[in-house]
Protein backbone atom coordinates (compact mmCIF):
# COMPACT_ATOMS: atom_id res chain seq x y z
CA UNK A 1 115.40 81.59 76.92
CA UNK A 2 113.87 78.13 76.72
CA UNK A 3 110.76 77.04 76.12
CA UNK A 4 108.77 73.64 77.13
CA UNK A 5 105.92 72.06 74.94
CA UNK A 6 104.19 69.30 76.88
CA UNK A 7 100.58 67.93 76.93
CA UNK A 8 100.50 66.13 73.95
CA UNK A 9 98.79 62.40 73.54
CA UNK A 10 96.86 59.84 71.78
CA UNK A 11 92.75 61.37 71.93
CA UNK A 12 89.69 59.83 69.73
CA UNK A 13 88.22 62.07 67.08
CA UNK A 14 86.14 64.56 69.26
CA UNK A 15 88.05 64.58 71.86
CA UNK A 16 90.09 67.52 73.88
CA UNK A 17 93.78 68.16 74.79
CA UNK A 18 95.49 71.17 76.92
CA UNK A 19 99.14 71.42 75.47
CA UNK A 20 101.26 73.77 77.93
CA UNK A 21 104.19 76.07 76.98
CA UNK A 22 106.26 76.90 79.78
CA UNK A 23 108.74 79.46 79.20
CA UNK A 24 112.20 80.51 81.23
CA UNK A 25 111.97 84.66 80.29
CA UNK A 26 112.47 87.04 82.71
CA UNK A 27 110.07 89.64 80.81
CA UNK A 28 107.53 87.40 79.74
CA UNK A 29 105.03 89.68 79.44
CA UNK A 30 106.32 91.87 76.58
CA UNK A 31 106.54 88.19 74.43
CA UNK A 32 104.17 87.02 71.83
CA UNK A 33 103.76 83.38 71.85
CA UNK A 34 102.56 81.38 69.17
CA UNK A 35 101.74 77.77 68.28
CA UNK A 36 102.69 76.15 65.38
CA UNK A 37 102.13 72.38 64.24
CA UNK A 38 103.64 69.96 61.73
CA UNK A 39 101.82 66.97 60.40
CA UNK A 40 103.76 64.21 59.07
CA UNK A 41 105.53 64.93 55.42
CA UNK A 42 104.09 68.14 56.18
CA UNK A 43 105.47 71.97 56.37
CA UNK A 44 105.13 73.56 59.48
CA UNK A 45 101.22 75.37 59.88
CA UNK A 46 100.77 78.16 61.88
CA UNK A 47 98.27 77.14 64.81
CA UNK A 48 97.13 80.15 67.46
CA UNK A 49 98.95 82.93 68.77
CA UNK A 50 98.70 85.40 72.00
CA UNK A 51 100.19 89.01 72.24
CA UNK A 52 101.02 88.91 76.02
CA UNK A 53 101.11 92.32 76.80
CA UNK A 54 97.20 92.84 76.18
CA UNK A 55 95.93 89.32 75.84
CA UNK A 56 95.01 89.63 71.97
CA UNK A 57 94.66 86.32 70.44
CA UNK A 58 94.78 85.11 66.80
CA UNK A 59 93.67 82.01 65.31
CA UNK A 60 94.38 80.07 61.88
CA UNK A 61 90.93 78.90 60.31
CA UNK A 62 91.34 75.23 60.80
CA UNK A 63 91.78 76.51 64.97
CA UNK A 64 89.14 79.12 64.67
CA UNK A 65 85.65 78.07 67.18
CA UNK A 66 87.46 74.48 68.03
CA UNK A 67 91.08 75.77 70.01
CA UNK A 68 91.48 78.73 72.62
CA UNK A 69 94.98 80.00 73.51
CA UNK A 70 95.34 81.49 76.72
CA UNK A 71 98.30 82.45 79.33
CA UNK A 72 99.21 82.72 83.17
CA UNK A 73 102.06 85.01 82.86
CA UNK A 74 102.54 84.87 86.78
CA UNK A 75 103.36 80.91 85.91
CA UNK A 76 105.20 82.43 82.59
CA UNK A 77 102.79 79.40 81.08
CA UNK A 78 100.78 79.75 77.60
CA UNK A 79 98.19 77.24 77.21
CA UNK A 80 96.32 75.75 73.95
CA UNK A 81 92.80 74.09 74.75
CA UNK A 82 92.06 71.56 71.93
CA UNK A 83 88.46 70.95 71.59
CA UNK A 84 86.40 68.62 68.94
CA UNK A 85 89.84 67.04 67.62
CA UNK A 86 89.45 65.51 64.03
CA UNK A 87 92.60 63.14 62.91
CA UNK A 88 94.10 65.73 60.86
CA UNK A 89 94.24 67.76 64.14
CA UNK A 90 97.57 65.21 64.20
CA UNK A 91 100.54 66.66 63.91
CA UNK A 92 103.70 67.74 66.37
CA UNK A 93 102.72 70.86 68.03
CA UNK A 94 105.61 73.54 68.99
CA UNK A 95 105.43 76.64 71.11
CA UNK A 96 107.63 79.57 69.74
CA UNK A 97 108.22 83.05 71.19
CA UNK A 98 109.22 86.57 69.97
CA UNK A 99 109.54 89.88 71.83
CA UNK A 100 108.72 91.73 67.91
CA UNK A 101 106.76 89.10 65.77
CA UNK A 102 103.35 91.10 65.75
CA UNK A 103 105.26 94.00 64.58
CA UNK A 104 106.55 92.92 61.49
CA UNK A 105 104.12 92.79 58.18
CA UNK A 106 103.75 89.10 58.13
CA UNK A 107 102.57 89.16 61.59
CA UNK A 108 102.43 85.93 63.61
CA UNK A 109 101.83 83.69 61.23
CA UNK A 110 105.58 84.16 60.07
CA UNK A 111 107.23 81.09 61.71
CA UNK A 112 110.52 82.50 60.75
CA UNK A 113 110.51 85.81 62.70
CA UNK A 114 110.65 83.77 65.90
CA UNK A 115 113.71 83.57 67.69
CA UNK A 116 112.79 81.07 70.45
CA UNK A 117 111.44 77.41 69.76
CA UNK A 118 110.67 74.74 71.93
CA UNK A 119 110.72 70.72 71.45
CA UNK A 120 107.28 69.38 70.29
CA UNK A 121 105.07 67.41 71.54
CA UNK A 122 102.95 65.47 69.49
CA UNK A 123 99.57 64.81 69.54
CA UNK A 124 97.81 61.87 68.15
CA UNK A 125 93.70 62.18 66.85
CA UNK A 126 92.40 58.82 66.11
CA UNK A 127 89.29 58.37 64.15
């Protein structure tokens, strides 16, 4: 399984960015995929999430109202629209992916219970 973060860039406070996760799984479909970011001298933060079996999404509060996850599973392709950026929006964003994640108690905000990861890409907010 590999997975492919890309989209990242250098935006102006307000601004918008679509980061794309394209994954190589032959079941794609019975995946949760999840979005995690990592600001500089800064533990990872858990980001948005969607369960691709029934399309239910899940949001931290700092993505709540401003970034919308979505997916084309015929393109096996998870997107992350970034609306209204702020600077501390900046960070190095990774895609992740786990077949059980939403069944566990921590749920999907439990970096660790993903098995797949894929390089970052790292977007840049200027204020």
């Amino acid at each position: 399984v590999q997975l492919q973060a890309f989209g990242g860039g250098l935006v102006q406070a307000g601004g918008s960015l679509r980061l794309s996760c394209a994954a190589s799984i032959s079941d794609f479909e019975n995946y949760a995929v999840a979005w995690f970011r990592q600001a500089p001298g800064k533990q990872h933060e858990e980001v948005s999430c969607i369960n691709l079996s029934d399309g239910r999404t899940y949001y931290s509060d700092s993505a709540k109202g401003r970034f919308t996850i979505s997916s084309d599973n015929a393109k096996n392709t998870v997107y992350l629209q970034m609306d209204g950026l702020k600077p501390e929006d900046t960070a190095v964003y990774f895609c992740a992916a786990d077949r059980y994640v939403l069944g566990h108690s921590a749920g999907w905000t439990n970096m660790h219970a993903y098995d797949y990861w894929g390089r970052g890409t790292l977007v840049t907010v200027s204020s």
